[in-house]
C-alpha atoms as a PDB file:
ATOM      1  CA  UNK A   1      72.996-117.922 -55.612  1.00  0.00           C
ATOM      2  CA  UNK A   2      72.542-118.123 -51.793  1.00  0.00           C
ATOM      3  CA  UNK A   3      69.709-120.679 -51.989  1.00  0.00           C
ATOM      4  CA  UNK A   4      72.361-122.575 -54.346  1.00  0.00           C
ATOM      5  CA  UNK A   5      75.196-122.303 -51.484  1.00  0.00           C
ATOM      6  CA  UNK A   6      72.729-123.660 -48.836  1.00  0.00           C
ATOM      7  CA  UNK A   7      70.980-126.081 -50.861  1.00  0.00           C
ATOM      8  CA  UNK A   8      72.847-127.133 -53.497  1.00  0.00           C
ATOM      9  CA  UNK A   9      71.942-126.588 -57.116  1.00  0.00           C
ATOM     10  CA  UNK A  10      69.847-129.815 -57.788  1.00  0.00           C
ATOM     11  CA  UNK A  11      67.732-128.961 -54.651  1.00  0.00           C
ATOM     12  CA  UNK A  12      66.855-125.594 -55.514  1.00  0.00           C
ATOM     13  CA  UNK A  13      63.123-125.244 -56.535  1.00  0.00           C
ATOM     14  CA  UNK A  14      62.782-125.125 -60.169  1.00  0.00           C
ATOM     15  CA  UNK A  15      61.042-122.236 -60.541  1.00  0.00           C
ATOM     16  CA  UNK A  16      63.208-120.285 -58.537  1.00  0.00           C
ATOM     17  CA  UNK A  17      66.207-121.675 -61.198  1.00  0.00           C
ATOM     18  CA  UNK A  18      64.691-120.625 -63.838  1.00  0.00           C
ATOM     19  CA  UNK A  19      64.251-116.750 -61.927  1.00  0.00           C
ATOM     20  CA  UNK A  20      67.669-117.330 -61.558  1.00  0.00           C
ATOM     21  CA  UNK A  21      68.595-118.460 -65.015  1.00  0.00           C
ATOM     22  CA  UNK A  22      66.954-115.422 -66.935  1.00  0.00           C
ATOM     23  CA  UNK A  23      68.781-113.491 -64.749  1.00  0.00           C
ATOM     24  CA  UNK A  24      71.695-114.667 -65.302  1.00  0.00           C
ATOM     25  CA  UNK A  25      71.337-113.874 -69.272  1.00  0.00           C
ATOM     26  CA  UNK A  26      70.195-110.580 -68.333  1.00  0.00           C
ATOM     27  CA  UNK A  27      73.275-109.898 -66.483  1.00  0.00           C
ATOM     28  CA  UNK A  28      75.130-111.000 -69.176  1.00  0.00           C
ATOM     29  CA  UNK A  29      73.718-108.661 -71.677  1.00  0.00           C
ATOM     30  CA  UNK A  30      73.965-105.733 -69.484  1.00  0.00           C
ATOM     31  CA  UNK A  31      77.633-106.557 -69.143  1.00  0.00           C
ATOM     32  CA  UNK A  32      78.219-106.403 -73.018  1.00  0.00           C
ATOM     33  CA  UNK A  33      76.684-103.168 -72.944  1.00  0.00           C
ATOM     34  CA  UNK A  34      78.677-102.090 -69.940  1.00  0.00           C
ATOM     35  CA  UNK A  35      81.756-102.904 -71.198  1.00  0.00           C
ATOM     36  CA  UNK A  36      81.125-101.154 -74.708  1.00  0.00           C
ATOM     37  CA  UNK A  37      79.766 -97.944 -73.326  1.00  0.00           C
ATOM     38  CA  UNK A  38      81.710 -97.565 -69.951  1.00  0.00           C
ATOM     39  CA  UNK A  39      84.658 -99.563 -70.243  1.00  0.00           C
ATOM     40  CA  UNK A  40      86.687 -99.807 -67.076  1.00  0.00           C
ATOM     41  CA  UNK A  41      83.899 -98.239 -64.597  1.00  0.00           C
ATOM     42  CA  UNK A  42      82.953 -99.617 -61.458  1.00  0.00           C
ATOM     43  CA  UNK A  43      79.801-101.034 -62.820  1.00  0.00           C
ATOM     44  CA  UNK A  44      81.941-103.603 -65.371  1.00  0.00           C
ATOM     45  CA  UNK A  45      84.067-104.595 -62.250  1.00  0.00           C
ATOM     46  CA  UNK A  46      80.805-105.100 -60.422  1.00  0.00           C
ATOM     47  CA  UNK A  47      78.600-107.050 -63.201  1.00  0.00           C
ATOM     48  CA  UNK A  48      81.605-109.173 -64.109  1.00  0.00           C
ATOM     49  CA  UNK A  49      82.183-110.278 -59.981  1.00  0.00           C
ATOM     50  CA  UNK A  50      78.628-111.039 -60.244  1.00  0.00           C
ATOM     51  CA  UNK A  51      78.611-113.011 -63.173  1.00  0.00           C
ATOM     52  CA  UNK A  52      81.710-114.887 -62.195  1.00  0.00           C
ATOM     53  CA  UNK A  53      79.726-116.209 -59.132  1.00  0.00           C
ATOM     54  CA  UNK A  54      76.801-117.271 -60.827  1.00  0.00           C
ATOM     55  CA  UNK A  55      78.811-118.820 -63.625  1.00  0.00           C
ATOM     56  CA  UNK A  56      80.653-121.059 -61.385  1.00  0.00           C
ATOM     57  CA  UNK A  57      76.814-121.650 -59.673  1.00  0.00           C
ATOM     58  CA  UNK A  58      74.653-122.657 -62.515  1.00  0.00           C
ATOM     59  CA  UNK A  59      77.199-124.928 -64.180  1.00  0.00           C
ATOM     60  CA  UNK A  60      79.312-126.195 -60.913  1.00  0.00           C
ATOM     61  CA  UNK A  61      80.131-130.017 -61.453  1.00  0.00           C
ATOM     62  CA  UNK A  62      77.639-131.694 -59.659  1.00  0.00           C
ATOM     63  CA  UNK A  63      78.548-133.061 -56.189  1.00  0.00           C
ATOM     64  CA  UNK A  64      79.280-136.747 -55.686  1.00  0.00           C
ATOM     65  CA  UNK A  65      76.864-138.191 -52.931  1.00  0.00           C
ATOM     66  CA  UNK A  66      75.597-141.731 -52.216  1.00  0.00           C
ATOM     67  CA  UNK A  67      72.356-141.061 -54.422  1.00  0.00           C
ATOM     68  CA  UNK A  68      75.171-140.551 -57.468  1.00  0.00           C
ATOM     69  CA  UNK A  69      76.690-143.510 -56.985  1.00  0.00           C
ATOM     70  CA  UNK A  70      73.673-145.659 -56.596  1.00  0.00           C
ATOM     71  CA  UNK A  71      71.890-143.872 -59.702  1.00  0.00           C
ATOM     72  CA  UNK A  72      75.029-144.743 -61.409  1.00  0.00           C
ATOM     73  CA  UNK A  73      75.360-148.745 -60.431  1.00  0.00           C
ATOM     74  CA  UNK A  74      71.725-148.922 -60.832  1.00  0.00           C
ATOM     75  CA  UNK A  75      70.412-146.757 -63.485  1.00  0.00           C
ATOM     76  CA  UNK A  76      73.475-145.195 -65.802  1.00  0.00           C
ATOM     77  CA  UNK A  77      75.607-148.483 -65.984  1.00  0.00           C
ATOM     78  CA  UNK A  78      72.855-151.086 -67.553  1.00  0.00           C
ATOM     79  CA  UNK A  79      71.369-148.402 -69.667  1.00  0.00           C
ATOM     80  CA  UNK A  80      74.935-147.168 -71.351  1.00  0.00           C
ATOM     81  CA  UNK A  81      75.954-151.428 -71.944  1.00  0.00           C
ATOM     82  CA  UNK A  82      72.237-152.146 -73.603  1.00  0.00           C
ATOM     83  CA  UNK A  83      73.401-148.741 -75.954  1.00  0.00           C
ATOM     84  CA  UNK A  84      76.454-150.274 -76.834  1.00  0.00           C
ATOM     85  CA  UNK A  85      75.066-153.624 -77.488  1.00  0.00           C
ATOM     86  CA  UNK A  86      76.352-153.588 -80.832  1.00  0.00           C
ATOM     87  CA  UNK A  87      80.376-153.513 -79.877  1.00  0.00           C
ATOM     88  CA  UNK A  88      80.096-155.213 -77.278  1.00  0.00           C
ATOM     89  CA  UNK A  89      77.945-157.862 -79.764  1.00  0.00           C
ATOM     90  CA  UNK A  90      81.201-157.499 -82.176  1.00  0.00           C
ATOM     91  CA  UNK A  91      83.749-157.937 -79.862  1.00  0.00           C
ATOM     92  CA  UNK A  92      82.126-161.304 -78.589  1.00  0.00           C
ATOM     93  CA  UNK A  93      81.531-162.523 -81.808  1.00  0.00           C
ATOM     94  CA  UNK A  94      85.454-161.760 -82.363  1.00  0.00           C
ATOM     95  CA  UNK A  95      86.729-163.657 -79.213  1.00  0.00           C
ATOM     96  CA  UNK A  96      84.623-166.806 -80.097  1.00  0.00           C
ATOM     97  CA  UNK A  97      85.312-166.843 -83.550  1.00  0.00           C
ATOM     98  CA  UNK A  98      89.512-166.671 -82.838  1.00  0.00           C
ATOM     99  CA  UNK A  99      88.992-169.081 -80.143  1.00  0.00           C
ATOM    100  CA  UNK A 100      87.377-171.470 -82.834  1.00  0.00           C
ATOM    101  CA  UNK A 101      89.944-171.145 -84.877  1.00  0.00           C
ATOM    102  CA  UNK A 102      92.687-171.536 -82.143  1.00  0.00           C
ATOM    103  CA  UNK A 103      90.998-174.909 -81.063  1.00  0.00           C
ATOM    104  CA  UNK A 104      91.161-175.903 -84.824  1.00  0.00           C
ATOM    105  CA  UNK A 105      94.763-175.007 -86.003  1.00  0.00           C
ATOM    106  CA  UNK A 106      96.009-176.316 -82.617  1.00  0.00           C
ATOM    107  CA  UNK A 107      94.153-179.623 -82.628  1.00  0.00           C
ATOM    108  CA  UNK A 108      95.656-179.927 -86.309  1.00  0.00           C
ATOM    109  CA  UNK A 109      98.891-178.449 -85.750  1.00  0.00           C
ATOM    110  CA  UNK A 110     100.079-179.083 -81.964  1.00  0.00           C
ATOM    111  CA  UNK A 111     102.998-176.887 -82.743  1.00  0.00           C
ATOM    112  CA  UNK A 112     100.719-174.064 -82.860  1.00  0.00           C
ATOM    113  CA  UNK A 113     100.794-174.479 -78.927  1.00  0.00           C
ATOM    114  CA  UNK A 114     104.322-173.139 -78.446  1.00  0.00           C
ATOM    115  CA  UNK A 115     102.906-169.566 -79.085  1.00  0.00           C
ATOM    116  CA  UNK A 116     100.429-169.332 -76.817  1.00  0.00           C
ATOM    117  CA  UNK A 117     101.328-172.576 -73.927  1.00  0.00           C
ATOM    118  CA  UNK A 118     104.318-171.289 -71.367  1.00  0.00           C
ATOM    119  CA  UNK A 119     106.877-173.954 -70.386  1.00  0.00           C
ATOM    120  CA  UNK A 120     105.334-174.082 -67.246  1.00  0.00           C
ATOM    121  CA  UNK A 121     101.608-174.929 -68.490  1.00  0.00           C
ATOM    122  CA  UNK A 122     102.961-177.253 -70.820  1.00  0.00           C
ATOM    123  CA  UNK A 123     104.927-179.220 -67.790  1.00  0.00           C
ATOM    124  CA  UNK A 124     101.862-179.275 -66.239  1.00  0.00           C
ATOM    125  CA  UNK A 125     100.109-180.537 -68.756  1.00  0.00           C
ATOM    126  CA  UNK A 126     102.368-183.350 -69.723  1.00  0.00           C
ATOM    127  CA  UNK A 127     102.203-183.997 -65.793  1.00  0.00           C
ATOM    128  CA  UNK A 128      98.499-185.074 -66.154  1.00  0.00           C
ATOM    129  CA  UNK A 129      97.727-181.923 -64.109  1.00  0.00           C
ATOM    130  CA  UNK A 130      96.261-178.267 -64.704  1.00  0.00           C
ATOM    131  CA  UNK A 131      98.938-175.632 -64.015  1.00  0.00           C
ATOM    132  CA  UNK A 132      96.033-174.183 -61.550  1.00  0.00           C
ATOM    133  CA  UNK A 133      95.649-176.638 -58.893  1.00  0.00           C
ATOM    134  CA  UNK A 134      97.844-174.823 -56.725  1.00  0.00           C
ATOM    135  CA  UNK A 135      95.508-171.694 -56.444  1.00  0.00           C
ATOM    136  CA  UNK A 136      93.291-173.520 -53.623  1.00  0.00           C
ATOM    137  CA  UNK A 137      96.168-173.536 -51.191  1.00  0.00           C
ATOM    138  CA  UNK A 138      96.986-169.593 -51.679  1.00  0.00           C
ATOM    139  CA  UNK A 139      93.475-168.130 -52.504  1.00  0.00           C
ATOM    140  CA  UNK A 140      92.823-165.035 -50.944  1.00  0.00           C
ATOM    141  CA  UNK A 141      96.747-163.814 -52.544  1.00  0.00           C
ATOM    142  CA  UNK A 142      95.375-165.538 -55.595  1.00  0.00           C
ATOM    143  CA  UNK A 143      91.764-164.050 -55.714  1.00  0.00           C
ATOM    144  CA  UNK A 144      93.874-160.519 -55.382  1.00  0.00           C
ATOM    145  CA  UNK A 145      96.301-161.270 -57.915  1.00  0.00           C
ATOM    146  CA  UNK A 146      93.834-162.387 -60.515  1.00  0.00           C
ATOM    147  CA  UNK A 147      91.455-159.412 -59.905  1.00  0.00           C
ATOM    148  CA  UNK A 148      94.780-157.105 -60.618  1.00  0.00           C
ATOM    149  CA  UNK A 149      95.036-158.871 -63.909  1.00  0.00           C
ATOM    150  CA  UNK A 150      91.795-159.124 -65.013  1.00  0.00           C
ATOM    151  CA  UNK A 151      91.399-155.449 -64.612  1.00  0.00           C
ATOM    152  CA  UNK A 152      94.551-154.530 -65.929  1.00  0.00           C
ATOM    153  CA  UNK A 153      93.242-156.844 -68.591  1.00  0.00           C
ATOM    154  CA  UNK A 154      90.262-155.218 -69.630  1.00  0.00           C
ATOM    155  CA  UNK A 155      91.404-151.638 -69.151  1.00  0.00           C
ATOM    156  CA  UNK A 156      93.853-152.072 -71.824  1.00  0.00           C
ATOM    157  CA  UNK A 157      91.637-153.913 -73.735  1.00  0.00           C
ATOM    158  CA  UNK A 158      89.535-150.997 -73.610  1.00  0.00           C
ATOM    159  CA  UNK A 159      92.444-148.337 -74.048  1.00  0.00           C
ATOM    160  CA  UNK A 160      93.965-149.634 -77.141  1.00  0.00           C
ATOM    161  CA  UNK A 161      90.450-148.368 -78.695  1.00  0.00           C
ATOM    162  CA  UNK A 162      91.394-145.173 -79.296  1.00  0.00           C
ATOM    163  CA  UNK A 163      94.156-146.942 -81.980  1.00  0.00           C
ATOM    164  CA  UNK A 164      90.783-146.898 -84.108  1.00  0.00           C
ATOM    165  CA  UNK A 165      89.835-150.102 -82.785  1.00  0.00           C
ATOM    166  CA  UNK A 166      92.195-152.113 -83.891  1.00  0.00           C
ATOM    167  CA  UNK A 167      94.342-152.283 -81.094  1.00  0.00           C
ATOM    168  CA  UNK A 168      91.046-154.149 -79.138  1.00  0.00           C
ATOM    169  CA  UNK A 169      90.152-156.240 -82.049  1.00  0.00           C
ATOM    170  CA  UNK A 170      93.751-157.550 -82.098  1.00  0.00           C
ATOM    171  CA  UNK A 171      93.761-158.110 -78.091  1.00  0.00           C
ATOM    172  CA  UNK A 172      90.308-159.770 -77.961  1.00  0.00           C
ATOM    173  CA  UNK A 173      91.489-162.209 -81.162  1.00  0.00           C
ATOM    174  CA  UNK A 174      94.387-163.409 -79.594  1.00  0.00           C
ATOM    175  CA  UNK A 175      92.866-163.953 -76.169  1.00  0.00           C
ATOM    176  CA  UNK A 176      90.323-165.691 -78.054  1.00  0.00           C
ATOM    177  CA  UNK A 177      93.188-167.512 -79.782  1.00  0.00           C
ATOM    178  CA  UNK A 178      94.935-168.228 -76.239  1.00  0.00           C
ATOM    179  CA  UNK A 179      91.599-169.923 -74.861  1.00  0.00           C
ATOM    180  CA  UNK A 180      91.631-172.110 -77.968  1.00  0.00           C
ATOM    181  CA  UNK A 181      94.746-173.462 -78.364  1.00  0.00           C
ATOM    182  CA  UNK A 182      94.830-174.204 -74.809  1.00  0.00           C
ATOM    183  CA  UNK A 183      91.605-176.082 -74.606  1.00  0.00           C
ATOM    184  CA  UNK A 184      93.174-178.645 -77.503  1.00  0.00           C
ATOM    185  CA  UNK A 185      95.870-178.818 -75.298  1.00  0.00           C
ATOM    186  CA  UNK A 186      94.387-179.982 -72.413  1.00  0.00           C
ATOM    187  CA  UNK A 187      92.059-182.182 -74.424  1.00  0.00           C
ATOM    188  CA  UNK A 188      94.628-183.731 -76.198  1.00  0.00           C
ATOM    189  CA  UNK A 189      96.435-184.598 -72.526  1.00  0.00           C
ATOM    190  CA  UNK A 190      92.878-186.229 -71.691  1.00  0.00           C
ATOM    191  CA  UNK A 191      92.409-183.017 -69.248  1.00  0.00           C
ATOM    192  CA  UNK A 192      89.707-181.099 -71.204  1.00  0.00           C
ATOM    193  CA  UNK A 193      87.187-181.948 -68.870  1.00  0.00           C
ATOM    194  CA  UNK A 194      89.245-180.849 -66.095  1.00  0.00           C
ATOM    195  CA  UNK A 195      89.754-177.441 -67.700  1.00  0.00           C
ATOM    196  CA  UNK A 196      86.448-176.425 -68.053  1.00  0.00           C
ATOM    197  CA  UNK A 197      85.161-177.290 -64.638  1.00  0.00           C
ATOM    198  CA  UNK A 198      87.964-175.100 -63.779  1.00  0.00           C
ATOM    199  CA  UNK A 199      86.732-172.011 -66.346  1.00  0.00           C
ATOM    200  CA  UNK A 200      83.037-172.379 -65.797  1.00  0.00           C
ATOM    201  CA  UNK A 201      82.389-170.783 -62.789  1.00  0.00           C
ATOM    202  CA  UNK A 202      84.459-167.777 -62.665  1.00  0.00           C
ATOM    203  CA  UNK A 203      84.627-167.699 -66.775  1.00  0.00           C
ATOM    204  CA  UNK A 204      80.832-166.912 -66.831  1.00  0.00           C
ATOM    205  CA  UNK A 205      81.790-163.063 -65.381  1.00  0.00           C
ATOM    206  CA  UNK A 206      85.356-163.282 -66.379  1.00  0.00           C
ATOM    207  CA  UNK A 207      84.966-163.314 -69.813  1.00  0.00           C
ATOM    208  CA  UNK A 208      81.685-160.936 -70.313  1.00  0.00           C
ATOM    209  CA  UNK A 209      83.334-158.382 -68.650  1.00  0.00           C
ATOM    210  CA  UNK A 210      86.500-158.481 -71.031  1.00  0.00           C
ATOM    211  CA  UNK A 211      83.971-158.509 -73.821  1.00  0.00           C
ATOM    212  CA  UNK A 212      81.988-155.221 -72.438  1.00  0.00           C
ATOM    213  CA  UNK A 213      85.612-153.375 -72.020  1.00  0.00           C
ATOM    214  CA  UNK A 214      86.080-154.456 -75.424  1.00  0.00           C
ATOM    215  CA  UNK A 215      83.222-153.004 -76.394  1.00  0.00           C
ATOM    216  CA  UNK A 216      83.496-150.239 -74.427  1.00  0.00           C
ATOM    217  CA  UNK A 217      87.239-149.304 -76.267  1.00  0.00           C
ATOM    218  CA  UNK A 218      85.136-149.857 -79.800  1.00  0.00           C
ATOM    219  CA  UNK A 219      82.640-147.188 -79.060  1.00  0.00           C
ATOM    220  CA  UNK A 220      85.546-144.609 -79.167  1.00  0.00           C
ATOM    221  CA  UNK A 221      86.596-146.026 -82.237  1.00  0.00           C
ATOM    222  CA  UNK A 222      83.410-145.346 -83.571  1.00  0.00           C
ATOM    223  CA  UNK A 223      83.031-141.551 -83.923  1.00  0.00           C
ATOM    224  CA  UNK A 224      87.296-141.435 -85.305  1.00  0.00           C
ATOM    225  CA  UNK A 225      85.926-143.878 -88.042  1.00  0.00           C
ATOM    226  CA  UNK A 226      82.665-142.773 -88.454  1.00  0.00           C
ATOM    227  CA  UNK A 227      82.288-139.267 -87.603  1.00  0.00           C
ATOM    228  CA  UNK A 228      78.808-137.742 -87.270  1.00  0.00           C
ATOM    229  CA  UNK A 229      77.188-133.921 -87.546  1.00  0.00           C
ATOM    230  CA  UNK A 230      78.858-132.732 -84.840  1.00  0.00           C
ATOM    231  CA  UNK A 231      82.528-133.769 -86.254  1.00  0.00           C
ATOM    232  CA  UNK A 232      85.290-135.985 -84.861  1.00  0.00           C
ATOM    233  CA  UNK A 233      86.341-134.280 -82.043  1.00  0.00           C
ATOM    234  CA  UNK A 234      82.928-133.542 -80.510  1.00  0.00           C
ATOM    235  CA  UNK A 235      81.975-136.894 -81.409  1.00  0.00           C
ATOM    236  CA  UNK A 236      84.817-138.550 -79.827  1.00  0.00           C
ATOM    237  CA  UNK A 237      84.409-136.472 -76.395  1.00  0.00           C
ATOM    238  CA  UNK A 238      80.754-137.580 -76.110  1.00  0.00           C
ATOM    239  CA  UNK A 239      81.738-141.393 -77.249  1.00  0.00           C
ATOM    240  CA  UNK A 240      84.824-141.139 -74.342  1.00  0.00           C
ATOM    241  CA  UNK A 241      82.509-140.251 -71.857  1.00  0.00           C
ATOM    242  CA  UNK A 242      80.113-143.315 -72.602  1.00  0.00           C
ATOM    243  CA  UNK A 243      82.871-145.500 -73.357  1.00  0.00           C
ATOM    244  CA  UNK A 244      84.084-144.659 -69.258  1.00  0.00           C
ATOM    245  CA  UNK A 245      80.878-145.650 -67.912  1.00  0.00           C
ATOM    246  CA  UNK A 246      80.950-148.863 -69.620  1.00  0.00           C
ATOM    247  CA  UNK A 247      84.335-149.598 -68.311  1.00  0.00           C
ATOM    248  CA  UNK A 248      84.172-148.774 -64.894  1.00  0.00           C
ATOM    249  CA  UNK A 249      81.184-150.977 -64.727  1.00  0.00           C
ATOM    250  CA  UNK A 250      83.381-154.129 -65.246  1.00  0.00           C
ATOM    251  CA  UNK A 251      84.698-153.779 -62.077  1.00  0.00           C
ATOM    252  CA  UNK A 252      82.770-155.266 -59.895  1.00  0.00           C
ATOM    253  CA  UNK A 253      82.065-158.295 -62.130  1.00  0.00           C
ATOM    254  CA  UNK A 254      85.825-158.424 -62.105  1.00  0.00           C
ATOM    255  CA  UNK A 255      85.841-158.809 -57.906  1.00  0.00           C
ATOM    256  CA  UNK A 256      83.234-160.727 -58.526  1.00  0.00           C
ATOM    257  CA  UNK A 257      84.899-163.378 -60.642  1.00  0.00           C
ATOM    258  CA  UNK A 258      87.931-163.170 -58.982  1.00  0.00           C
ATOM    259  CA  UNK A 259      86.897-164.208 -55.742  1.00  0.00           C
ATOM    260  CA  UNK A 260      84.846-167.178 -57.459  1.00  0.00           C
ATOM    261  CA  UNK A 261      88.560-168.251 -59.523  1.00  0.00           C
ATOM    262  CA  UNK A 262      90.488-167.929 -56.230  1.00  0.00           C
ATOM    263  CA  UNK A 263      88.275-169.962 -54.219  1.00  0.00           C
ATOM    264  CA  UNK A 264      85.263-172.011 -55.890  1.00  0.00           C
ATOM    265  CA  UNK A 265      87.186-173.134 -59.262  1.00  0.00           C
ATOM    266  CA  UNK A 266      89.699-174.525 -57.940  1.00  0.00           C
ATOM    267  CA  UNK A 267      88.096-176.219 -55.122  1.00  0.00           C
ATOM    268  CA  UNK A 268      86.417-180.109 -55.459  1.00  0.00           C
ATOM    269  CA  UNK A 269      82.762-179.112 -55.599  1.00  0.00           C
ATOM    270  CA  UNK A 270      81.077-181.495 -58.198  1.00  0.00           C
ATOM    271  CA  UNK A 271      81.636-180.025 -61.957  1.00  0.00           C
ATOM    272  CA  UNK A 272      77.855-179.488 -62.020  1.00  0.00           C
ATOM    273  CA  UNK A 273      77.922-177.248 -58.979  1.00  0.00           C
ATOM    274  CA  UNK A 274      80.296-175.177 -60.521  1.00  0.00           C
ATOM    275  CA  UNK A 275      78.163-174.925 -63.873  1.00  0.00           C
ATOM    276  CA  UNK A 276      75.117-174.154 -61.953  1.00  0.00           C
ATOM    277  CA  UNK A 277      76.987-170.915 -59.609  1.00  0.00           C
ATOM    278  CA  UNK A 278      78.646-169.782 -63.144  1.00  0.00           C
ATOM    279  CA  UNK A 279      74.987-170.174 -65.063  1.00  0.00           C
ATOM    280  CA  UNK A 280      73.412-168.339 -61.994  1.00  0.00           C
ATOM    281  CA  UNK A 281      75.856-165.735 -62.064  1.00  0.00           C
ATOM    282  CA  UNK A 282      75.742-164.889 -66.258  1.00  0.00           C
ATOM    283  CA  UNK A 283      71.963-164.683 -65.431  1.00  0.00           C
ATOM    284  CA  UNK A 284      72.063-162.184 -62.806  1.00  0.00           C
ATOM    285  CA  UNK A 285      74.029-160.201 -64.570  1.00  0.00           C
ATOM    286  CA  UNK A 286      72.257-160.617 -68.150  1.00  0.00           C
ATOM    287  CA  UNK A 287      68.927-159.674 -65.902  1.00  0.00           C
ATOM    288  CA  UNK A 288      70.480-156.839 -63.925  1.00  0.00           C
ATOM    289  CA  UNK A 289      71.741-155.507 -67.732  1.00  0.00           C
ATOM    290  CA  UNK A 290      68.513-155.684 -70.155  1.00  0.00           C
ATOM    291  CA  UNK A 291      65.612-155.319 -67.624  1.00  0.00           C
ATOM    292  CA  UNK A 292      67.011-152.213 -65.678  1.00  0.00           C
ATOM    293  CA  UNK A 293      65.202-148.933 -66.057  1.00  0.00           C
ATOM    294  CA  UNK A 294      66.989-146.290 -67.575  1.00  0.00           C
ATOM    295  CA  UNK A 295      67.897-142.819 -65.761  1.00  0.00           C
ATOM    296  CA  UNK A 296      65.455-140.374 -65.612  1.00  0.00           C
ATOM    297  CA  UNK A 297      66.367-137.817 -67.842  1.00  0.00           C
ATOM    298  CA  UNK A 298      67.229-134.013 -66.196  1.00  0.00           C
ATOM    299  CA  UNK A 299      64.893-131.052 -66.108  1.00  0.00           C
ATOM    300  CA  UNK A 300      67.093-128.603 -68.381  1.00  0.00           C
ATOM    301  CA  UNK A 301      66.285-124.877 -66.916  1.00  0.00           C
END
């Protein structure tokens, strides 16, 4: 215990921890047997003081440092996404497939439109102008405001998981729905081209990181559907945990594509330009995400 005050207990020599750990079981059953053949003597008082210490010793919650964070954005992050690839696969599947069908029904029914275009969007539209072109002159307020939203966006995206699922699968369809029926709006105003020069910069981060939150609020849902061996409740604790990682991860794709949205989308660099930074950046990312190591595992005592 005092080489765990001055040290820490992750610096402590491992051999001395595991001194420390048999101990530690010792004491325990010596206090059973204390407390059944000498109840209320000195010796219980004693052994259970002891025992408190160590407790709160062996299993203290490790301390945040630098090293944490960095194992964390480096190590824990990629390896808990590539895990959940299967959500997170489900969840994109889900936004393209409702913003398919968006495109479709709008492009056939324009009235469709009403539901998801604001008066505002529309007037714009009509204009023979995106509703966005006035981002440029405001963009750090913008780039703040959108990277409020976004995250707001995918944290309740991710949330609504613990509704089973279906309170993501019915966010990410109708954001999928939203991005198609606007697209057939802007292409039937002859501004399609327009719009995605504006989306495909900022969209390449933007929209991966709603589908990992998504995917991150599925993997809760998973154990409360599908409970395994260790039962629902367990299974949902350990899924929760996971499912945090994931989502905290999004953040800084979030900034990310925020700052890209408030100042390179709406700016006049060629349409290309903006297609290569938004390629570039899915690419990073999709590198950063499958080729990381994983943690090292601990050394249980």
């Amino acid at each position: 215990m005092q080489q765990c005050g001055r040290l820490s207990l992750p610096r402590v020599p491992l051999d001395e921890f595991r001194k420390g750990s048999l101990l530690y079981r010792r004491t325990v059953a010596d206090l059973a047997y204390a407390r059944m053949r000498y109840p209320g003597s000195s010796v219980v008082q004693e052994l259970e003081r002891l025992l408190a210490k160590s407790h709160s010793v062996i299993y203290q919650a490790r301390r945040g440092t630098s090293n944490g964070w960095w194992q964390f954005w480096l190590r824990t992050w990629p390896s808990a996404v590539r895990s959940a690839w299967r959500p997170i696969g489900l969840a994109t599947a889900l936004f393209w497939i409702a913003a398919v069908l968006g495109f479709l029904i709008a492009a056939a029914q324009p009235q469709f439109e009403t539901f998801f275009v604001s008066q505002e969007m529309r007037a714009a539209i009509e204009s023979g102008h995106l509703w966005t072109e006035h981002i440029s002159s405001v963009s750090p307020m913008a780039s703040s405001r959108i990277a409020s939203n976004n995250i707001s966006v995918s944290f309740a995206v991710w949330a609504v998981g613990i509704s089973f699922g279906l309170g993501t699968i019915w966010l990410v369809a109708m954001n999928g729905l939203m991005l198609g029926v606007i697209f057939a709006a802007c292409l039937r105003a002859g501004l399609f081209t327009n719009l995605a020069e504006f989306v495909v910069a900022h969209g390449s981060l933007e929209l991966p990181a709603i589908w990992i939150a998504a995917g991150a609020g599925l993997v809760m849902a998973e154990p409360m559907l599908f409970p395994g061996k260790y039962g629902r409740s367990m299974e949902l604790m350990q899924a929760a945990r996971r499912s945090v990682q994931i989502v905290i991860g999004v953040i800084p794709m979030l900034l990310v594509a925020a700052c890209v949205e408030g100042f390179v989308s709406p700016s006049n660099l060629p349409g290309g330009v903006k297609a290569a930074l938004g390629a570039l950046l899915a690419l990073a990312y999709l590198l950063f995400i499958v080729f990381t190591p994983a943690p090292k595992p601990s050394v249980d005592p």
